[in-house]
N, C-alpha and C. Protein backbone atom coordinates (compact mmCIF):
# COMPACT_ATOMS: atom_id res chain seq x y z
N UNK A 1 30.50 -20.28 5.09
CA UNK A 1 29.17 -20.82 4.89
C UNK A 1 28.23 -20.30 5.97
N UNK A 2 28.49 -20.63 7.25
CA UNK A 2 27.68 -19.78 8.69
C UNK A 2 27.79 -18.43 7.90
N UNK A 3 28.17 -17.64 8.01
CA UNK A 3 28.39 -15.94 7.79
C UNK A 3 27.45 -16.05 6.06
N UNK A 4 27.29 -16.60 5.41
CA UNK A 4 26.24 -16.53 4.36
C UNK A 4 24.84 -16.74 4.85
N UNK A 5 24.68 -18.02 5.51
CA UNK A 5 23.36 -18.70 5.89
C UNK A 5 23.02 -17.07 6.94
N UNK A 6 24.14 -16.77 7.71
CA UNK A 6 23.51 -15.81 8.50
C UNK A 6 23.25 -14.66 7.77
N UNK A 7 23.85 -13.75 6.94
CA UNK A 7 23.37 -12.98 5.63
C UNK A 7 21.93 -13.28 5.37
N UNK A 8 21.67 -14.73 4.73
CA UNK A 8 20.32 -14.93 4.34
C UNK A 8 19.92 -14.44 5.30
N UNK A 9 19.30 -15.07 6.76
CA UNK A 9 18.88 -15.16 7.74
C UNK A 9 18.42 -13.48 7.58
N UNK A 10 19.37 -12.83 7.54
CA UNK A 10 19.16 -11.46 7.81
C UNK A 10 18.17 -10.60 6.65
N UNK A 11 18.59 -11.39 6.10
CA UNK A 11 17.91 -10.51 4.30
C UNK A 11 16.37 -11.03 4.41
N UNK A 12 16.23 -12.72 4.95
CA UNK A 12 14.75 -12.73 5.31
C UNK A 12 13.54 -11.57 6.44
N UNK A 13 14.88 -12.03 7.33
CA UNK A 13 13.85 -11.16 8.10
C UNK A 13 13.56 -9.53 7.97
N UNK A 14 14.09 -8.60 7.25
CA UNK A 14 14.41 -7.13 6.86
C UNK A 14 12.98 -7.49 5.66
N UNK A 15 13.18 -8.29 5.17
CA UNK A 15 11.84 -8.28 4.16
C UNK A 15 10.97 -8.82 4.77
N UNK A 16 10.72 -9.60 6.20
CA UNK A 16 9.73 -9.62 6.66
C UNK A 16 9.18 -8.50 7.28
N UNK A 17 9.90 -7.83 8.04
CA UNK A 17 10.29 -6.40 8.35
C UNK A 17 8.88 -5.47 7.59
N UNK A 18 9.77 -5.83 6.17
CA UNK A 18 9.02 -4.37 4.79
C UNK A 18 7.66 -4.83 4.71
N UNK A 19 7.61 -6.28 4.42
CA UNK A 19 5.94 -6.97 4.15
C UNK A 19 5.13 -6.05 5.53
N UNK A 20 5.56 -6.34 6.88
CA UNK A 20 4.79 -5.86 8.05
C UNK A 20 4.73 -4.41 7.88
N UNK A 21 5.50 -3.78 7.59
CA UNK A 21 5.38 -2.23 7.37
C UNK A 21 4.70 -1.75 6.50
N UNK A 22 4.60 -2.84 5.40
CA UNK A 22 3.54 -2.30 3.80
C UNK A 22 1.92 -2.49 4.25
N UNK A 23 1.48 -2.85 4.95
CA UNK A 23 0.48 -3.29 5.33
C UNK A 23 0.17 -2.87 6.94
N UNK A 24 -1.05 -1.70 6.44
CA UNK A 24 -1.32 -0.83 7.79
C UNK A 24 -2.44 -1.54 8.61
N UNK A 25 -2.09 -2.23 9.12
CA UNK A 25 -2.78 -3.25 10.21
C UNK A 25 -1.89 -3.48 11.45
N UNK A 26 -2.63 -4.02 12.17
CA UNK A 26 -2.61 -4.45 13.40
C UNK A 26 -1.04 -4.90 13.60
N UNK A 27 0.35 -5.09 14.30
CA UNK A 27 1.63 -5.55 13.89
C UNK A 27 1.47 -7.11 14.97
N UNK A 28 1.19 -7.98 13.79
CA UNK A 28 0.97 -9.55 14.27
C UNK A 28 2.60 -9.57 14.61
N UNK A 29 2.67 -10.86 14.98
CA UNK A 29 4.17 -11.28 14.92
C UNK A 29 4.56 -11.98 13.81
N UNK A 30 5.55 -11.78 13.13
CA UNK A 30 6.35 -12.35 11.58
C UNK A 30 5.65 -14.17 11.52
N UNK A 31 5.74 -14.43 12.49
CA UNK A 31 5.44 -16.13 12.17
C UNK A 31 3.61 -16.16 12.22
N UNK A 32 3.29 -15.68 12.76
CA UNK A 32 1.63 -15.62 12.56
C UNK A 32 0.95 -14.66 11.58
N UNK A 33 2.10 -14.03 10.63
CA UNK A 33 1.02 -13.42 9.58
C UNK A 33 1.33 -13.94 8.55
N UNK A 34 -0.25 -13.95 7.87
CA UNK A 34 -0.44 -14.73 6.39
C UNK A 34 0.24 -13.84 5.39
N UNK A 35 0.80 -14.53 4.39
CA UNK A 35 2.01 -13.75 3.63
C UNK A 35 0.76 -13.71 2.85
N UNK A 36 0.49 -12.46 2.10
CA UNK A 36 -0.36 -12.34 1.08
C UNK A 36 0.19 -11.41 0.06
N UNK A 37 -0.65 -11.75 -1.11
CA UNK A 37 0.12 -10.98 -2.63
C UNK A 37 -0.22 -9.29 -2.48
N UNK A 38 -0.09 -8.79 -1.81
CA UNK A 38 -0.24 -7.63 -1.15
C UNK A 38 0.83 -6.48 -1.78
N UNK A 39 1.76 -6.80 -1.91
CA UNK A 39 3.18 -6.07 -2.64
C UNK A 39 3.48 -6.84 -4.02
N UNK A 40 3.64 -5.69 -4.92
CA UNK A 40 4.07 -6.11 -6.07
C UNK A 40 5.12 -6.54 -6.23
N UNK A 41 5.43 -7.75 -7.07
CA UNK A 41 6.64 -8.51 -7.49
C UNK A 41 7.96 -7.03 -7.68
N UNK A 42 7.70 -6.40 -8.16
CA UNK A 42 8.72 -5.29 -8.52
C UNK A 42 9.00 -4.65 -7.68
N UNK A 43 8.06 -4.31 -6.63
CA UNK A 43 8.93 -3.96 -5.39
C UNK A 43 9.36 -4.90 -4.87
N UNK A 44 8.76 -5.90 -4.32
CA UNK A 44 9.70 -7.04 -3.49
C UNK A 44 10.87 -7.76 -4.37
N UNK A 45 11.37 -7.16 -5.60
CA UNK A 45 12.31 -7.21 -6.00
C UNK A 45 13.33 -6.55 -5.89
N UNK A 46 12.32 -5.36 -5.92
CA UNK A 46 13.72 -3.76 -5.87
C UNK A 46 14.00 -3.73 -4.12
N UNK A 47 12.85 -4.33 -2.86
CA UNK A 47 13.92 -4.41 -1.87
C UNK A 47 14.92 -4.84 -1.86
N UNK A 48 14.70 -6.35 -2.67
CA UNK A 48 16.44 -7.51 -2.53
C UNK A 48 17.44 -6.96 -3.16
N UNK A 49 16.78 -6.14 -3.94
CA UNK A 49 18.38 -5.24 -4.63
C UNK A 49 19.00 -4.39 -3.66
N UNK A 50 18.08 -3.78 -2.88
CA UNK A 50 19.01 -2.75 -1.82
C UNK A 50 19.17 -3.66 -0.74
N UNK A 51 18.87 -4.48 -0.71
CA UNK A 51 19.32 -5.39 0.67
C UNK A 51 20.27 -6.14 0.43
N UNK A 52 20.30 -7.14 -0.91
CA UNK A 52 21.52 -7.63 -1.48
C UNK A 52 21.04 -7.87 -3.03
N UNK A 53 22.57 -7.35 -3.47
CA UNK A 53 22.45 -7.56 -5.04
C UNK A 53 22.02 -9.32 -5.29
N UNK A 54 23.10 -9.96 -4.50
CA UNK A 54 23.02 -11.63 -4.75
C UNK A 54 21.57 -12.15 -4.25
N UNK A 55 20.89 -11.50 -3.58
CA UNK A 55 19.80 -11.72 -3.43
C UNK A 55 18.67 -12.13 -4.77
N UNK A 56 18.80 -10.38 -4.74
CA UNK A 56 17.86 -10.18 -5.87
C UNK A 56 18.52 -11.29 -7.48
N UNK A 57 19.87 -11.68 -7.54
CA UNK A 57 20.06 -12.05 -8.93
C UNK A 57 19.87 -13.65 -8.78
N UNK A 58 19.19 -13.92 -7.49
CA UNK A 58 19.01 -15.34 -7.14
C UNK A 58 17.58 -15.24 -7.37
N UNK A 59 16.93 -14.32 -6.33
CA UNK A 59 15.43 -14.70 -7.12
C UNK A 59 14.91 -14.16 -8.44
N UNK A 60 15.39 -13.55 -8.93
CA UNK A 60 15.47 -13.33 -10.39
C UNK A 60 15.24 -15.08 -11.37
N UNK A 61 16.89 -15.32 -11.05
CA UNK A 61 16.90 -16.57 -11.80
C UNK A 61 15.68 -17.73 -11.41
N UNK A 62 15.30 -17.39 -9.94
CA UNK A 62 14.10 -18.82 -9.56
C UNK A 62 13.33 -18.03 -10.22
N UNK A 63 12.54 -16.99 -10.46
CA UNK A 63 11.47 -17.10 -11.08
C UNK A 63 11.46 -17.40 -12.53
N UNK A 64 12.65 -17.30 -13.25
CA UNK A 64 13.20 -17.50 -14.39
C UNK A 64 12.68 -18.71 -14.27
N UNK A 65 13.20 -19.20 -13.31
CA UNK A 65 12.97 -20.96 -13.50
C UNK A 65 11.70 -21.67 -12.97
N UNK A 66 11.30 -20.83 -12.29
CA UNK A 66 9.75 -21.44 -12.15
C UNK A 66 9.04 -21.06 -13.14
N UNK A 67 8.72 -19.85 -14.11
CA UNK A 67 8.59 -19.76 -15.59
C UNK A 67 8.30 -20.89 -16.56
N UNK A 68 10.03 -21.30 -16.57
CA UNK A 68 10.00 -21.76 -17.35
C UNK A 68 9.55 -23.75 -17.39
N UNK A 69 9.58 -24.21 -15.99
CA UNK A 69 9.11 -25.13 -15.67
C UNK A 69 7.76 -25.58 -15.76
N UNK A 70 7.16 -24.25 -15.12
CA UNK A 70 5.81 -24.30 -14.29
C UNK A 70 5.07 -23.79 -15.46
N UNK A 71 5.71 -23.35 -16.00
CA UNK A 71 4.42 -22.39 -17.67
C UNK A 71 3.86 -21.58 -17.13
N UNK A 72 3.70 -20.65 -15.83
CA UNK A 72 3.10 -19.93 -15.35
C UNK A 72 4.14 -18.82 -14.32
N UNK A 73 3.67 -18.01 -14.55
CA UNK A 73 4.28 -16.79 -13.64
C UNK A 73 4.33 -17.31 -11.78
N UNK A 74 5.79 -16.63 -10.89
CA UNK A 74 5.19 -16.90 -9.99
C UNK A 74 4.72 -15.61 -9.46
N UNK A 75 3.91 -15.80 -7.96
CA UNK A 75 2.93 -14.63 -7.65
C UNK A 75 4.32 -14.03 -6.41
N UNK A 76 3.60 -12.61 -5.87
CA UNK A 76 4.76 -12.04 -4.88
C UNK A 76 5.27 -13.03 -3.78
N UNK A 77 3.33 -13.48 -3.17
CA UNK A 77 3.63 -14.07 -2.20
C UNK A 77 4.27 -15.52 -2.12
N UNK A 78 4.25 -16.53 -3.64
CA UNK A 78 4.76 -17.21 -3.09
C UNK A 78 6.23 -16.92 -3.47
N UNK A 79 6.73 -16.48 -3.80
CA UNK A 79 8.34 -15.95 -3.80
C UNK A 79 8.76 -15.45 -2.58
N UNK A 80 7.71 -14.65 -1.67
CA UNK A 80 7.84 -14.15 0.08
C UNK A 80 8.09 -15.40 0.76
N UNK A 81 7.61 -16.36 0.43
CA UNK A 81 6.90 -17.86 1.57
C UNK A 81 8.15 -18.30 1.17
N UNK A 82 8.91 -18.64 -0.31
CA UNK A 82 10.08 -19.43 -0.76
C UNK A 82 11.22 -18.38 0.43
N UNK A 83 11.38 -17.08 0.44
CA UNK A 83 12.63 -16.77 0.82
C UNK A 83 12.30 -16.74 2.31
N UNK A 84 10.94 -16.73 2.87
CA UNK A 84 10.97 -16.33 4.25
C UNK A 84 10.57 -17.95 5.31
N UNK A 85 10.04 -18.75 4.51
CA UNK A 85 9.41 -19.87 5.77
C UNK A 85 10.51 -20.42 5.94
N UNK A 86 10.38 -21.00 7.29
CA UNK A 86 11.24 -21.49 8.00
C UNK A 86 13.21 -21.31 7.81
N UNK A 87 13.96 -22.03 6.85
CA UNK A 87 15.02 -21.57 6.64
C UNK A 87 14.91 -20.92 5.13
N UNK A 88 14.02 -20.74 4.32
CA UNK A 88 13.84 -20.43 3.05
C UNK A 88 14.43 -21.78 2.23
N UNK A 89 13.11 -22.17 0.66
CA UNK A 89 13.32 -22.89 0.36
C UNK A 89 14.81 -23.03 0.10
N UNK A 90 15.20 -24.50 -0.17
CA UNK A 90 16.79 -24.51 -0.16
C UNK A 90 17.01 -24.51 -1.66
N UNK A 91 16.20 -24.58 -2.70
CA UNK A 91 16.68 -24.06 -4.16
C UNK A 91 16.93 -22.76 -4.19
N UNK A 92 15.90 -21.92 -3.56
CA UNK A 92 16.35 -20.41 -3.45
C UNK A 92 17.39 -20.14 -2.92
N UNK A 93 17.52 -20.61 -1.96
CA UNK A 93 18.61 -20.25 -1.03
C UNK A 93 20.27 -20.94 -1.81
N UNK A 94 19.78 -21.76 -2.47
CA UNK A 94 21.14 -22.10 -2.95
C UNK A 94 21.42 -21.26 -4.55
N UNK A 95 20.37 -20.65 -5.15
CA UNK A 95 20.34 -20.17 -6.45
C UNK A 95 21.19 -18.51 -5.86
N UNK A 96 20.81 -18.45 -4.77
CA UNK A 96 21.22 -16.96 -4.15
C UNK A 96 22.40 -17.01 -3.58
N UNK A 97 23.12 -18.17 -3.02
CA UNK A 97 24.25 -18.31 -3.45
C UNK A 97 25.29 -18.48 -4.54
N UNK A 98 24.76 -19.33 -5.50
CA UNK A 98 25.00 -18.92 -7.06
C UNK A 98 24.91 -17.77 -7.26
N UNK A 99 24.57 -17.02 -7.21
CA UNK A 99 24.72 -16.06 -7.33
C UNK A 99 26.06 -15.06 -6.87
N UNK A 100 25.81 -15.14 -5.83
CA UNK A 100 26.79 -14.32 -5.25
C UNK A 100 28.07 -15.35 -5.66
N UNK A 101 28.43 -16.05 -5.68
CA UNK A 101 29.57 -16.78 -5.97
C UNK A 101 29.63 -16.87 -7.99
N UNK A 102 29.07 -16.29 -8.64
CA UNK A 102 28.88 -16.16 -9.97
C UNK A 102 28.99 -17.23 -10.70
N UNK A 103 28.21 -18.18 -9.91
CA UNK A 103 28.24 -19.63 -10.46
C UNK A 103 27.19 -19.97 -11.60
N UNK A 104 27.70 -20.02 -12.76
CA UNK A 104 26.64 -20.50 -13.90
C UNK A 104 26.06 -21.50 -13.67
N UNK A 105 27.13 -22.62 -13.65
CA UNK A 105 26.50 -23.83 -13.88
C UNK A 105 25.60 -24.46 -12.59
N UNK A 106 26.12 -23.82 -11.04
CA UNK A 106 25.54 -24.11 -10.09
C UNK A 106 24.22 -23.44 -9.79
N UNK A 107 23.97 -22.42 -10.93
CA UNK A 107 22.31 -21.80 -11.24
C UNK A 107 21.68 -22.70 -12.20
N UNK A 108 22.42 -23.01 -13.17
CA UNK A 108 21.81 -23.86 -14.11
C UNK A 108 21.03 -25.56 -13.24
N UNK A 109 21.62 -25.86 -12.42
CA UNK A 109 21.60 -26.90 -11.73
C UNK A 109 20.24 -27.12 -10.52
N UNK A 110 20.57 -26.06 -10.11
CA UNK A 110 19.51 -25.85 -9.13
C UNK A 110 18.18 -25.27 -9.82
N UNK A 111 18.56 -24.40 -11.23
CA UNK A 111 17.18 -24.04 -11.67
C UNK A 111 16.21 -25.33 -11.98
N UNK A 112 16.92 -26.31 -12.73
CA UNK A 112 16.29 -27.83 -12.51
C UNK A 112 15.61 -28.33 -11.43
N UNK A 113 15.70 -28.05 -10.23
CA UNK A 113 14.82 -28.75 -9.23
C UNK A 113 13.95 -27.61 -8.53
N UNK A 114 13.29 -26.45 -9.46
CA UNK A 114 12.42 -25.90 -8.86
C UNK A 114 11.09 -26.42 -9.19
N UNK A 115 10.37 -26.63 -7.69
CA UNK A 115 9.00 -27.52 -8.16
C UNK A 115 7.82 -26.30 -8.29
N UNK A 116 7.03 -27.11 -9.18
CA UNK A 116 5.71 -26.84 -9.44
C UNK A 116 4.71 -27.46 -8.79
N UNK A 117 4.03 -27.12 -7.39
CA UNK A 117 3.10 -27.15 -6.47
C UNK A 117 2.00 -25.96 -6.62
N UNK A 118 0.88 -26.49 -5.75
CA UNK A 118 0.23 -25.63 -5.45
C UNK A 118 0.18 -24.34 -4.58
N UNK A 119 1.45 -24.38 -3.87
CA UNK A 119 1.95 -23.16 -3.24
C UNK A 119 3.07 -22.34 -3.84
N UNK A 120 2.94 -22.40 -5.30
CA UNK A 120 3.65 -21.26 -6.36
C UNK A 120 5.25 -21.75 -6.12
N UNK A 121 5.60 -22.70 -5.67
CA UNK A 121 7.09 -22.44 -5.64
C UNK A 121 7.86 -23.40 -4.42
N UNK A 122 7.08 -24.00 -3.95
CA UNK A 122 7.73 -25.08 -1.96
C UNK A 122 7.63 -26.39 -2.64
């Protein structure tokens, strides 16, 4: 479980990493820059694929499930804010374990408690 959470840990910050590198400005520090829809959903998808497959087939399924909850698409950034603030939301983080552990029903489960807020996805 440590050696996963630390995986995440790692997969967040490498995509905080790419966000700071996609964007030719000033290099703030990771916790003081505003995550903005700046990168397209399809790339900040196709990073989690080369960073981790279970990644990417976790946020796959949350947006599946914010979709289908929310009736509305989610945007890049708030899918950035779900995997990157603080420990990353814990539906994501647990759908991305489903994942990697090829758990149906424990995706099916968690896709149920993805909320619909005004910050696309927290």
């Amino acid at each position: 479980m440590t050696r996963q959470i630390t995986s995440l840990t790692i997969v967040a910050a490498v995509l905080i990493q790419a966000t700071a590198m996609s964007s030719a400005q000033q290099a703030p520090t990771p916790s003081s820059m505003p995550v903005r829809d700046d990168m397209p959903l399809t790339d900040y998808l196709g990073l989690l694929a080369q960073i981790s497959p279970a990644a990417h087939d976790g946020a796959q399924a949350y947006l599946q499930s914010f979709q289908q909850r929310c009736k509305r698409p989610m945007k890049a950034a708030a899918l950035r804010r779900a995997m990157s603030e603080g420990d990353g939301d814990p539906v994501l983080m647990g759908m991305i374990r489903a994942s990697h552990l090829r758990d149906a029903a424990g995706l099916a489960q968690l896709g149920q408690r993805v909320v619909c807020d005004q910050r696309g996805g927290r």
